[in-house]
PDB file of N, CA and C in Angstrom:
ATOM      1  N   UNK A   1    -126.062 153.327  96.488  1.00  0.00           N
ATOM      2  CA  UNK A   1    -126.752 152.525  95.515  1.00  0.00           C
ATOM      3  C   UNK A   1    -126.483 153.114  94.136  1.00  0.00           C
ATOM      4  N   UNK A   2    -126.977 152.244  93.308  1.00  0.00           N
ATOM      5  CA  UNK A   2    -126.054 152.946  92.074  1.00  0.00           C
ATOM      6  C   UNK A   2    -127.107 151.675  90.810  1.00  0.00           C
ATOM      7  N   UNK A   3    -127.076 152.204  89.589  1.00  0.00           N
ATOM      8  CA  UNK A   3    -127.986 151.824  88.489  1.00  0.00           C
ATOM      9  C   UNK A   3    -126.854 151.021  87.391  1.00  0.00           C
ATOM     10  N   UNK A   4    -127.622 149.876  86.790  1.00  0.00           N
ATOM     11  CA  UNK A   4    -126.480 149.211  85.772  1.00  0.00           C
ATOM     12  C   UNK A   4    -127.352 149.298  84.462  1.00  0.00           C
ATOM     13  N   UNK A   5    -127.054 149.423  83.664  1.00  0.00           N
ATOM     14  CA  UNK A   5    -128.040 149.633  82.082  1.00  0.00           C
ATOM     15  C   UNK A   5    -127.159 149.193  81.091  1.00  0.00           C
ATOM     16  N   UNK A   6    -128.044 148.373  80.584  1.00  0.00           N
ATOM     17  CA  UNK A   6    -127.567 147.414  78.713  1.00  0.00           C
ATOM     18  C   UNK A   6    -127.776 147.749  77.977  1.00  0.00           C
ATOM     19  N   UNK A   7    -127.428 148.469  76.913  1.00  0.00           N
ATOM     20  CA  UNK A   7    -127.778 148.734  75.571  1.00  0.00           C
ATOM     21  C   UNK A   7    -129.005 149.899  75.884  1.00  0.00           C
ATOM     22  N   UNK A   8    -129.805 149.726  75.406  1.00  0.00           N
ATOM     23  CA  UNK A   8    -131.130 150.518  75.634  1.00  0.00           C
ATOM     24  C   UNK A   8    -131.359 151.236  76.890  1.00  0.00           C
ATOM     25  N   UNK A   9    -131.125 149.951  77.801  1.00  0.00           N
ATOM     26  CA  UNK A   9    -131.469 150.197  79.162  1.00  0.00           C
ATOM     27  C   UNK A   9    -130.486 150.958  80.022  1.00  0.00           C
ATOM     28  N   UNK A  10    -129.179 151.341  78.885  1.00  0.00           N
ATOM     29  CA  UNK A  10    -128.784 152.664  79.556  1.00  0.00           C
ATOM     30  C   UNK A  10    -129.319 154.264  79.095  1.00  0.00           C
ATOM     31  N   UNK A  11    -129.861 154.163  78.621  1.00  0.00           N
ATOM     32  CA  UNK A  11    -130.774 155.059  78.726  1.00  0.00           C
ATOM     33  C   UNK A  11    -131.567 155.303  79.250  1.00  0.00           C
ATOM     34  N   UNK A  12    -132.691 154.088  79.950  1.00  0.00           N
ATOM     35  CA  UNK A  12    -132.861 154.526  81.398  1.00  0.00           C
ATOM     36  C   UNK A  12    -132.534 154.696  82.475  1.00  0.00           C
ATOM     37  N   UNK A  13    -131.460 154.044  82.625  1.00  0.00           N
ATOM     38  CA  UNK A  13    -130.270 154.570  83.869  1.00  0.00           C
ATOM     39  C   UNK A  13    -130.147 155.713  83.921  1.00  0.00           C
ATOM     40  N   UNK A  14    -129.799 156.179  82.824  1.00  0.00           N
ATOM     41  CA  UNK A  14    -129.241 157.616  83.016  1.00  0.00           C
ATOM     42  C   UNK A  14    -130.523 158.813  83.418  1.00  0.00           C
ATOM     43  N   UNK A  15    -131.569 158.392  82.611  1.00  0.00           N
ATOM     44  CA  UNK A  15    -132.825 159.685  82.451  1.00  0.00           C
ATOM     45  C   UNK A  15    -133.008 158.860  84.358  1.00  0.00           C
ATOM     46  N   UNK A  16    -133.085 158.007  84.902  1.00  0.00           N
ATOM     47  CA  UNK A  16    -133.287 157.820  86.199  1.00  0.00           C
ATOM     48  C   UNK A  16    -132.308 158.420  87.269  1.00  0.00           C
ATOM     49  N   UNK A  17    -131.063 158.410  86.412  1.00  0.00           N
ATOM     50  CA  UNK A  17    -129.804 159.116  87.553  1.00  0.00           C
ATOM     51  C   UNK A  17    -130.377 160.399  87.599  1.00  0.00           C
ATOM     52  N   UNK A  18    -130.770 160.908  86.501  1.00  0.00           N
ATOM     53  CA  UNK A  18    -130.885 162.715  86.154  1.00  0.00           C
ATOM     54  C   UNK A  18    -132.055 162.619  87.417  1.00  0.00           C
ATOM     55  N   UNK A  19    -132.370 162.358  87.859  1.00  0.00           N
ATOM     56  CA  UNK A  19    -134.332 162.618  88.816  1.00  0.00           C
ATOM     57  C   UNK A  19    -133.566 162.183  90.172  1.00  0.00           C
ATOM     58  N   UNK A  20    -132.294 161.232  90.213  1.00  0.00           N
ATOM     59  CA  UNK A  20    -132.316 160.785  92.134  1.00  0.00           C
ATOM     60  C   UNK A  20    -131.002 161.070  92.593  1.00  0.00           C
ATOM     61  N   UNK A  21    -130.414 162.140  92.642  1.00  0.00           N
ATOM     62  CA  UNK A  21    -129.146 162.681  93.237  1.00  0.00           C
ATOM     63  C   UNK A  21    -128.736 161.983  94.754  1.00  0.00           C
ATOM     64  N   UNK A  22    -129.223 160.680  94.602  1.00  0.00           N
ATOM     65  CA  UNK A  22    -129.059 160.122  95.846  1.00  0.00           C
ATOM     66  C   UNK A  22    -128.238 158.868  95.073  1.00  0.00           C
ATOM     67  N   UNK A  23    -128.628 158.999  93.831  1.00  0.00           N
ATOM     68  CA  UNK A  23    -127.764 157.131  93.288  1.00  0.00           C
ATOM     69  C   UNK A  23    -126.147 157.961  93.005  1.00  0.00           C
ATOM     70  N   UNK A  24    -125.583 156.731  93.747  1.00  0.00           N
ATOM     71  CA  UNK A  24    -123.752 156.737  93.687  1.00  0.00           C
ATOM     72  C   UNK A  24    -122.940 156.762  92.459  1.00  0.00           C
ATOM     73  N   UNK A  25    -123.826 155.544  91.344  1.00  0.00           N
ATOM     74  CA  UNK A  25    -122.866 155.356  90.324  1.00  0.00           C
ATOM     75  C   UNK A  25    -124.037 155.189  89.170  1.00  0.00           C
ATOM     76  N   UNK A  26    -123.467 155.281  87.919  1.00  0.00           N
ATOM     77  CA  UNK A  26    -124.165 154.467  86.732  1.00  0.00           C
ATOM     78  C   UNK A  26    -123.303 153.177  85.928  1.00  0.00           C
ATOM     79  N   UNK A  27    -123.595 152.041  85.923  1.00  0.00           N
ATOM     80  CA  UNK A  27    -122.537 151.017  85.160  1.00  0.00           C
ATOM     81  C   UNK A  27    -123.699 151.066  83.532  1.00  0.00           C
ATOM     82  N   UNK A  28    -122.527 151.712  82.565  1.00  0.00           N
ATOM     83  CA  UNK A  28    -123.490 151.507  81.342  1.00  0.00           C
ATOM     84  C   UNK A  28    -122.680 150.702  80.831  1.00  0.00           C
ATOM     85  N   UNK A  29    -123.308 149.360  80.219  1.00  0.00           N
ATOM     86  CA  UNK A  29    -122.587 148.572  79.250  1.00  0.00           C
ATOM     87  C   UNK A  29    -123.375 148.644  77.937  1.00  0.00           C
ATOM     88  N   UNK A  30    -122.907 149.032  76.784  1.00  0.00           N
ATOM     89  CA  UNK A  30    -122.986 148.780  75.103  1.00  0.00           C
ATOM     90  C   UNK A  30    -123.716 149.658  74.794  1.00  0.00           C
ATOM     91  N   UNK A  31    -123.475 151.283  75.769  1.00  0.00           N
ATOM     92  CA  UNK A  31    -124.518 152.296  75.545  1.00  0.00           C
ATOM     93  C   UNK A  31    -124.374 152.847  74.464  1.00  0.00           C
ATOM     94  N   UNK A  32    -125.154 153.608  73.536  1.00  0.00           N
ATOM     95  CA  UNK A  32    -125.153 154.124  73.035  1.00  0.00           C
ATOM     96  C   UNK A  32    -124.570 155.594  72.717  1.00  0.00           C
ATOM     97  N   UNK A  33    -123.787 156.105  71.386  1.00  0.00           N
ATOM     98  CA  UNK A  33    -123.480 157.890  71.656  1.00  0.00           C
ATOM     99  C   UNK A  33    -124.441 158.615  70.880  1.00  0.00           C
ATOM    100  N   UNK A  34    -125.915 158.013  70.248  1.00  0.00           N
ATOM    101  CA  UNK A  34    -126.516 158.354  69.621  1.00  0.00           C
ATOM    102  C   UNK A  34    -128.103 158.491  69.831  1.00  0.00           C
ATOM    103  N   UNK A  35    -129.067 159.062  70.135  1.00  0.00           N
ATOM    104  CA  UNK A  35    -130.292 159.060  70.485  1.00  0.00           C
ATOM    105  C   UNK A  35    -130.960 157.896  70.609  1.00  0.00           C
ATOM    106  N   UNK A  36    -131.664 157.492  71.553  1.00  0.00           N
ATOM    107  CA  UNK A  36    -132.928 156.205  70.995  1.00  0.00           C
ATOM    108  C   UNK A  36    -133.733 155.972  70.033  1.00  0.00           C
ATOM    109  N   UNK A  37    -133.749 157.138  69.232  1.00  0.00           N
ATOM    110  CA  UNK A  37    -134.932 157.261  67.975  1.00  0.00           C
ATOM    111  C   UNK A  37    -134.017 157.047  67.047  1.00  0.00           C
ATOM    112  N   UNK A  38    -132.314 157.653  66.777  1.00  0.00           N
ATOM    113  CA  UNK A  38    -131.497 157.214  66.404  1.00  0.00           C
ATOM    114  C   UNK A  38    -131.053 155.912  66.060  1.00  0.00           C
ATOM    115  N   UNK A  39    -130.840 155.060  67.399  1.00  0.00           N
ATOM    116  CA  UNK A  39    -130.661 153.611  67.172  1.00  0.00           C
ATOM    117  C   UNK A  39    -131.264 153.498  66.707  1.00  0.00           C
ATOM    118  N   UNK A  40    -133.167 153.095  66.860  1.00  0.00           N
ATOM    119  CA  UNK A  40    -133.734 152.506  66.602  1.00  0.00           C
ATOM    120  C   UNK A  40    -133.911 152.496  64.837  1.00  0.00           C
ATOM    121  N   UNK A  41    -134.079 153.937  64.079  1.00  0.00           N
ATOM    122  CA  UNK A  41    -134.054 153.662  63.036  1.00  0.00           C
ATOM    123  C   UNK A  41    -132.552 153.018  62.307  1.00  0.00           C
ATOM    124  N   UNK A  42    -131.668 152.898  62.789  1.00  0.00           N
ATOM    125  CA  UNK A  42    -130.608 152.349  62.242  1.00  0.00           C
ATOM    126  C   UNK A  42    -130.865 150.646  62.664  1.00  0.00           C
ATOM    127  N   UNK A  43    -131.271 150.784  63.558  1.00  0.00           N
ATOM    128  CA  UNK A  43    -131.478 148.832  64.094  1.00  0.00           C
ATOM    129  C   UNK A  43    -132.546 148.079  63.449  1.00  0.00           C
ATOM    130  N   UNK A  44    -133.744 149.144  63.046  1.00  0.00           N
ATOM    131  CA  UNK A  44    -134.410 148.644  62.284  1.00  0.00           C
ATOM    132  C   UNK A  44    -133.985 148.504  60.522  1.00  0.00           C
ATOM    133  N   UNK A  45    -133.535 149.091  59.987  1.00  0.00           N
ATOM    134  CA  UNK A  45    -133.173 149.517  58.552  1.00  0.00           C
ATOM    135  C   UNK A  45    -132.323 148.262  58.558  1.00  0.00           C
ATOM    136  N   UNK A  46    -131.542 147.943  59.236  1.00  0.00           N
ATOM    137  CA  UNK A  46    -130.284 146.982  59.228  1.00  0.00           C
ATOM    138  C   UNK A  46    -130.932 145.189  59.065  1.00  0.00           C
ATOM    139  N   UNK A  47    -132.182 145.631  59.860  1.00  0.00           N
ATOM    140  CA  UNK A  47    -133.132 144.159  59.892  1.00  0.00           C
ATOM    141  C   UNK A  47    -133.833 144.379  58.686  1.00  0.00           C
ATOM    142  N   UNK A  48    -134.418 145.055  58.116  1.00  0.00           N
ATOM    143  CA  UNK A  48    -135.001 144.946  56.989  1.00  0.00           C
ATOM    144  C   UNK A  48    -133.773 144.281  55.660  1.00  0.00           C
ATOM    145  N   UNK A  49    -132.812 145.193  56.006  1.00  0.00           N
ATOM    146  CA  UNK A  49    -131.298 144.625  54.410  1.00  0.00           C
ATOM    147  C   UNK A  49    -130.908 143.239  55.024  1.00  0.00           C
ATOM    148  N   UNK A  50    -130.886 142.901  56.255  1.00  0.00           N
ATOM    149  CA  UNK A  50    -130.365 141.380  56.181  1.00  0.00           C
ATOM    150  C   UNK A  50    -131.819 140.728  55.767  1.00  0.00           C
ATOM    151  N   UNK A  51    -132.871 141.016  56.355  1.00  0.00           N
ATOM    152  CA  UNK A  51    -134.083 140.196  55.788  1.00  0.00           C
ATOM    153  C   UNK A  51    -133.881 139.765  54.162  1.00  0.00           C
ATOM    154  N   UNK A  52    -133.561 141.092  53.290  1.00  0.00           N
ATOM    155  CA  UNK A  52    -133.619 140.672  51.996  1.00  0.00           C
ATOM    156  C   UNK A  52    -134.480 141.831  51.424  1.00  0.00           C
ATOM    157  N   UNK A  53    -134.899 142.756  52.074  1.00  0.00           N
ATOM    158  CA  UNK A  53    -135.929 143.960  52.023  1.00  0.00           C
ATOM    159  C   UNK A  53    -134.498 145.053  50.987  1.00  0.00           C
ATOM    160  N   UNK A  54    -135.217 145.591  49.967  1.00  0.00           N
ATOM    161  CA  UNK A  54    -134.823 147.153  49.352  1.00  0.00           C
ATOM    162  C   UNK A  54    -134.859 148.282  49.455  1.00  0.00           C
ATOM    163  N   UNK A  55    -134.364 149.180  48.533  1.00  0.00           N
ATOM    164  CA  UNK A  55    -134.088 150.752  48.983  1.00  0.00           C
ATOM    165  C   UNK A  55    -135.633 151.322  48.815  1.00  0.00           C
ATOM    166  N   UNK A  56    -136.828 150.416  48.372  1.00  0.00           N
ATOM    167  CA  UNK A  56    -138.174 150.912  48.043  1.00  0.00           C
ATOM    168  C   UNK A  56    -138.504 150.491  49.581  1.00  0.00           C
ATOM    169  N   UNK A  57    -138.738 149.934  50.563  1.00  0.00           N
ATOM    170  CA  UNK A  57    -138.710 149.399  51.719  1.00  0.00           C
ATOM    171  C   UNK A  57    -137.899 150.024  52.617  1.00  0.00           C
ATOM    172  N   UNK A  58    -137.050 150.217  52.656  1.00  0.00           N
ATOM    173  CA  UNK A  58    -136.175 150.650  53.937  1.00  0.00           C
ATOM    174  C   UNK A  58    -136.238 152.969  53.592  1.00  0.00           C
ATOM    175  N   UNK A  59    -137.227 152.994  52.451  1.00  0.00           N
ATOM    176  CA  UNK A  59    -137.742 154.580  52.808  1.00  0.00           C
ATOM    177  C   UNK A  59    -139.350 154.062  52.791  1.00  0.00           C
ATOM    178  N   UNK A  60    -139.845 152.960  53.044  1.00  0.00           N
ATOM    179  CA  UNK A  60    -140.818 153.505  53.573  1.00  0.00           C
ATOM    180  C   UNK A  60    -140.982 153.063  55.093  1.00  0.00           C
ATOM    181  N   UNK A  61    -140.222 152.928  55.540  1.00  0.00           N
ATOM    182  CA  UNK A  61    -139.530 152.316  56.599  1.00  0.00           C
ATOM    183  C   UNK A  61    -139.287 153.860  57.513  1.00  0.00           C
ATOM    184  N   UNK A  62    -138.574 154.418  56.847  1.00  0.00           N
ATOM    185  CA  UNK A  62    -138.276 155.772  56.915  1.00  0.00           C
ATOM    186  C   UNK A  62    -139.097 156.633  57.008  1.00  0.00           C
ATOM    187  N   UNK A  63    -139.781 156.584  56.848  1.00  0.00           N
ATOM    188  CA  UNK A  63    -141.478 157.757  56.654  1.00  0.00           C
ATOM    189  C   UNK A  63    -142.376 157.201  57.731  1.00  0.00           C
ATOM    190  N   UNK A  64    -142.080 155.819  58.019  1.00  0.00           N
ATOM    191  CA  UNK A  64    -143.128 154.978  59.180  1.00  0.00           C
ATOM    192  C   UNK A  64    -142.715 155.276  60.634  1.00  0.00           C
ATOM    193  N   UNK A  65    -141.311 155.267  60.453  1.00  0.00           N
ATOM    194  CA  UNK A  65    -140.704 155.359  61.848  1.00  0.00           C
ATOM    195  C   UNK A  65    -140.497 157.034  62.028  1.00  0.00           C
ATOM    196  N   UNK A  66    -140.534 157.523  61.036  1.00  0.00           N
ATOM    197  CA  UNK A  66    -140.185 159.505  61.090  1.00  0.00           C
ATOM    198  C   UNK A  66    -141.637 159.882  61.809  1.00  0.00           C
ATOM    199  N   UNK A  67    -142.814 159.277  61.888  1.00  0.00           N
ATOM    200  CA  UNK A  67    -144.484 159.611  62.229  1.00  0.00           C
ATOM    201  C   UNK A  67    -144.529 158.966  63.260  1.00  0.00           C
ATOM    202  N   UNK A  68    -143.882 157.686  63.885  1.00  0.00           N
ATOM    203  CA  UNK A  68    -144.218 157.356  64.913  1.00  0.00           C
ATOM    204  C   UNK A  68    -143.288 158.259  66.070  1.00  0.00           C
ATOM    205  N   UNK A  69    -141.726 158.569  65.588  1.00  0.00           N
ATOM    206  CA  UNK A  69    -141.060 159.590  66.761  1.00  0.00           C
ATOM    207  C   UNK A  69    -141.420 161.119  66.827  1.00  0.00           C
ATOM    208  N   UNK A  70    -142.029 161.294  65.615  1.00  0.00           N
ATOM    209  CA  UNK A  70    -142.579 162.687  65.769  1.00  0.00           C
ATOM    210  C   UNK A  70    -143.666 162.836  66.839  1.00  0.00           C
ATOM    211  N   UNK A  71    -144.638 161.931  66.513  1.00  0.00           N
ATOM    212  CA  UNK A  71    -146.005 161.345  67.324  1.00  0.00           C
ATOM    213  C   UNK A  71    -145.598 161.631  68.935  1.00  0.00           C
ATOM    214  N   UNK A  72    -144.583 160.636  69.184  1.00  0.00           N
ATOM    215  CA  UNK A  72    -143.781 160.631  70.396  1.00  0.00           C
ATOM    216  C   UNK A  72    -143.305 161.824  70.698  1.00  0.00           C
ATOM    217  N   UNK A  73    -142.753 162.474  69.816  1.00  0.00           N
ATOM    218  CA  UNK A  73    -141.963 164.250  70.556  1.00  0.00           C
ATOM    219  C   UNK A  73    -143.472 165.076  70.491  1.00  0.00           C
ATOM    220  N   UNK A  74    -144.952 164.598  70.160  1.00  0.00           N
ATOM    221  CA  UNK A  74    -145.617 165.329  70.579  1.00  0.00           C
ATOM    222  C   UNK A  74    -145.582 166.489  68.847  1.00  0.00           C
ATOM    223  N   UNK A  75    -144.969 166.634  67.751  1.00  0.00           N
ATOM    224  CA  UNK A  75    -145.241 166.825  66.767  1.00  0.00           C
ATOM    225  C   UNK A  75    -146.282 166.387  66.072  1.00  0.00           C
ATOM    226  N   UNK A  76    -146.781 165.464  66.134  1.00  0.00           N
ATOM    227  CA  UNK A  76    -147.792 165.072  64.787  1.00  0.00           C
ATOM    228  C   UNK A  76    -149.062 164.162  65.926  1.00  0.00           C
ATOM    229  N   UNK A  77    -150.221 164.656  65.478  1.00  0.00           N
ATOM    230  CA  UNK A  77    -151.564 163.979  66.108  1.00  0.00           C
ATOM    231  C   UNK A  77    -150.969 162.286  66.083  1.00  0.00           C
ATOM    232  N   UNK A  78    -151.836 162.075  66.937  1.00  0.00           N
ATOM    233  CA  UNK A  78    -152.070 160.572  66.864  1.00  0.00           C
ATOM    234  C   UNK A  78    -152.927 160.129  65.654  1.00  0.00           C
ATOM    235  N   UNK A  79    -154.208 160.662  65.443  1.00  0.00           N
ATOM    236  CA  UNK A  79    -154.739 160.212  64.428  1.00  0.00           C
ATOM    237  C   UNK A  79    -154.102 160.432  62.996  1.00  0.00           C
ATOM    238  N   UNK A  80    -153.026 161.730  62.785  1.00  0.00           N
ATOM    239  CA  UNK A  80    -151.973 161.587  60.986  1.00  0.00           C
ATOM    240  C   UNK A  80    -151.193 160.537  61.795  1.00  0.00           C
ATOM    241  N   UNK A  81    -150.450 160.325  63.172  1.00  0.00           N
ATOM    242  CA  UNK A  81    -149.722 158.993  63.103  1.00  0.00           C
ATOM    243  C   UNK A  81    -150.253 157.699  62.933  1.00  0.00           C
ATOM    244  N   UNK A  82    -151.476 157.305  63.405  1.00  0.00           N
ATOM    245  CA  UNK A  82    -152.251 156.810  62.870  1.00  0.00           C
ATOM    246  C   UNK A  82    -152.409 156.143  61.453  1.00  0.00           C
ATOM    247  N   UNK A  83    -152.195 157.148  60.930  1.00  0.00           N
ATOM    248  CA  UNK A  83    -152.792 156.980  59.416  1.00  0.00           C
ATOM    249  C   UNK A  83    -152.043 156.707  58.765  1.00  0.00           C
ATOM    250  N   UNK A  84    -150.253 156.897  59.042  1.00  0.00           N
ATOM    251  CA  UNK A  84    -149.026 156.547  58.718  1.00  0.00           C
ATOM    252  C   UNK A  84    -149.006 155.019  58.777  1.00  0.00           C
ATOM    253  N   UNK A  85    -149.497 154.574  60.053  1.00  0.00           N
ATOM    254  CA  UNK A  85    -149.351 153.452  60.509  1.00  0.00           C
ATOM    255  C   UNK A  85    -149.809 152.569  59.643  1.00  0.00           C
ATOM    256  N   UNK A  86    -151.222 152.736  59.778  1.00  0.00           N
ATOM    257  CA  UNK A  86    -152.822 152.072  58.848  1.00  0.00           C
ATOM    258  C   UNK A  86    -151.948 151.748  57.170  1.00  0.00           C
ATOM    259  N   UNK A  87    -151.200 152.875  57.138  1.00  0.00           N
ATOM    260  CA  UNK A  87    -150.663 152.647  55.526  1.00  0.00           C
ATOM    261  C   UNK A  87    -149.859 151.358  55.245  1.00  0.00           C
ATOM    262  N   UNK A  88    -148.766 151.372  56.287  1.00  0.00           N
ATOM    263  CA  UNK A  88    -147.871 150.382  55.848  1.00  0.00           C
ATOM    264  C   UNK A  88    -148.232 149.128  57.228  1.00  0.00           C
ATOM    265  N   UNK A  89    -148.788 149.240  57.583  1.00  0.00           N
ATOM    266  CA  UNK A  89    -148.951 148.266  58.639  1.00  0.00           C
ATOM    267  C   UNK A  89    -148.649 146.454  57.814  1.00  0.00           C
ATOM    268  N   UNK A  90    -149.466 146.549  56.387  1.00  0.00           N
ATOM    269  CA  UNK A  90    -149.760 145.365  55.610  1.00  0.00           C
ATOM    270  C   UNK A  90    -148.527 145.345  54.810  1.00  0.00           C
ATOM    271  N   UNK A  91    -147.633 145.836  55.058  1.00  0.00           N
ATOM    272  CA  UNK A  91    -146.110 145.599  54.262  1.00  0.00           C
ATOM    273  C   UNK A  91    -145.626 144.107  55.121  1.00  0.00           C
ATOM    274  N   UNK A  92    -145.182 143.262  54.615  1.00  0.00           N
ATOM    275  CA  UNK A  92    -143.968 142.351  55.340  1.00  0.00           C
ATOM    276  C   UNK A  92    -143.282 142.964  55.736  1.00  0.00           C
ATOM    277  N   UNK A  93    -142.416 143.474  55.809  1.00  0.00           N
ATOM    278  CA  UNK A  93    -141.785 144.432  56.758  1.00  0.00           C
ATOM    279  C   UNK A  93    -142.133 144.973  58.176  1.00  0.00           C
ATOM    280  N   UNK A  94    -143.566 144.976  58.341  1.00  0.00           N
ATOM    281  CA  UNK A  94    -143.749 145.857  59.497  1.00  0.00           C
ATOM    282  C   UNK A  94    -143.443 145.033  60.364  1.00  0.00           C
ATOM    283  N   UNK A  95    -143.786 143.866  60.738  1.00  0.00           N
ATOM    284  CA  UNK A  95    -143.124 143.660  62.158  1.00  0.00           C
ATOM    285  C   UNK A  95    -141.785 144.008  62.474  1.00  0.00           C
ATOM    286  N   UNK A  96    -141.019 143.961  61.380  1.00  0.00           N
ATOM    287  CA  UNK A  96    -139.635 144.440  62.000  1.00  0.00           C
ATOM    288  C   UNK A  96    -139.336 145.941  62.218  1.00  0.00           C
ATOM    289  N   UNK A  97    -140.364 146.699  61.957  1.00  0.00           N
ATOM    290  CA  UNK A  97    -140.586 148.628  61.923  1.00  0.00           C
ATOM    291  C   UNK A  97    -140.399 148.537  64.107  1.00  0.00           C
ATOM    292  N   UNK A  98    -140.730 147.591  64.992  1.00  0.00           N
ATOM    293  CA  UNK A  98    -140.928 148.213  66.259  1.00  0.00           C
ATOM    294  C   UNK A  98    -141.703 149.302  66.301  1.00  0.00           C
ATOM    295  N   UNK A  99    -142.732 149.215  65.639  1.00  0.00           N
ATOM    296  CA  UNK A  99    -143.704 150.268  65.919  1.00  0.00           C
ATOM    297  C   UNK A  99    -144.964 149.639  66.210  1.00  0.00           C
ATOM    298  N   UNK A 100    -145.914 149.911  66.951  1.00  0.00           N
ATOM    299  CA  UNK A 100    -147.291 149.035  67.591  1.00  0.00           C
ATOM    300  C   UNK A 100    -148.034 149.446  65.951  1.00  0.00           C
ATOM    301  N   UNK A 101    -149.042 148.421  65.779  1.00  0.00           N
ATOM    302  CA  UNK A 101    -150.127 148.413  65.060  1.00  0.00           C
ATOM    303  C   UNK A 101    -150.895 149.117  65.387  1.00  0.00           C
ATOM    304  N   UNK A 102    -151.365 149.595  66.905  1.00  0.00           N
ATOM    305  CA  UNK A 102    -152.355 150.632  67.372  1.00  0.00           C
ATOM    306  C   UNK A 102    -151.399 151.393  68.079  1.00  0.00           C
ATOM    307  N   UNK A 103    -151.693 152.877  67.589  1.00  0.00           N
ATOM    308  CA  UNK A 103    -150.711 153.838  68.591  1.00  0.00           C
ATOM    309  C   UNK A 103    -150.930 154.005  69.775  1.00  0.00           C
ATOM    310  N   UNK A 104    -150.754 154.202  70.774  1.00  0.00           N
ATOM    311  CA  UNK A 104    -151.930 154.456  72.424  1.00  0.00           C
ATOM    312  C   UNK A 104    -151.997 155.674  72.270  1.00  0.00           C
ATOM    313  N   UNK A 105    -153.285 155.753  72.915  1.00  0.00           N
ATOM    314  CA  UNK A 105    -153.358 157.375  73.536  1.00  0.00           C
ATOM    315  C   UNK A 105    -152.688 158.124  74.157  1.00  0.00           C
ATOM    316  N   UNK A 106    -152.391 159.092  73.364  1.00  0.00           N
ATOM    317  CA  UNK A 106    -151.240 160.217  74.341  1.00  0.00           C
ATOM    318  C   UNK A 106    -150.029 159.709  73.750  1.00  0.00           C
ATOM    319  N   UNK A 107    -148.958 159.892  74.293  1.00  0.00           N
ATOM    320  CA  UNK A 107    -147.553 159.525  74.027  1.00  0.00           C
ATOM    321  C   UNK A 107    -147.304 158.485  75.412  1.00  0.00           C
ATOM    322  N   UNK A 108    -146.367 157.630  74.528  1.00  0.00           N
ATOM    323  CA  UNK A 108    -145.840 156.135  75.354  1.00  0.00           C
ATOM    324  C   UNK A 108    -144.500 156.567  75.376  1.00  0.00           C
TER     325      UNK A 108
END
């Protein structure tokens, strides 16, 4: 048996191959050579400049998404990520940040 992963979702292929020395193969198509926190701030920044968004926007863009992966590596409380959030949440922009409006508890 063996795992197939798209874009993103080879990245879970792989962190799943690493745990079951029983799967045969991995098929990654359009994987990435660059981190997930990586893409993501480049996939997001890219949606903000085609939106029509500026260099005042795409750093605070930068400061939003730097608190939510820190948050995630377990660097920064939930409640300062939190508070990152609370800041720019009311930008037009944020829906395209991929970052939740409420952080969850613990790391996701």
């Amino acid at each position: 048996m063996g795992l197939w992963g798209f874009s993103q979702g080879a990245w879970i292929a792989l962190l799943a191959a690493a745990g079951d020395p029983a799967l045969a193969c991995l098929v990654l198509v359009g994987c990435s050579a660059v981190s997930p926190a990586r893409q993501m701030r480049y996939g997001t920044a890219e949606q903000l400049r085609r939106t029509g968004f500026g260099a005042d926007d795409l750093a605070e863009l930068e400061q939003l998404r730097s608190a939510w992966e820190r948050h995630q590596r377990g660097e920064l409380s939930r409640a300062q990520a939190q508070a990152v959030v609370d800041w720019y949440r009311g930008r037009a922009w944020f829906p395209l940040s991929w970052v939740p409006d409420v952080l969850p508890e613990g790391r996701a």
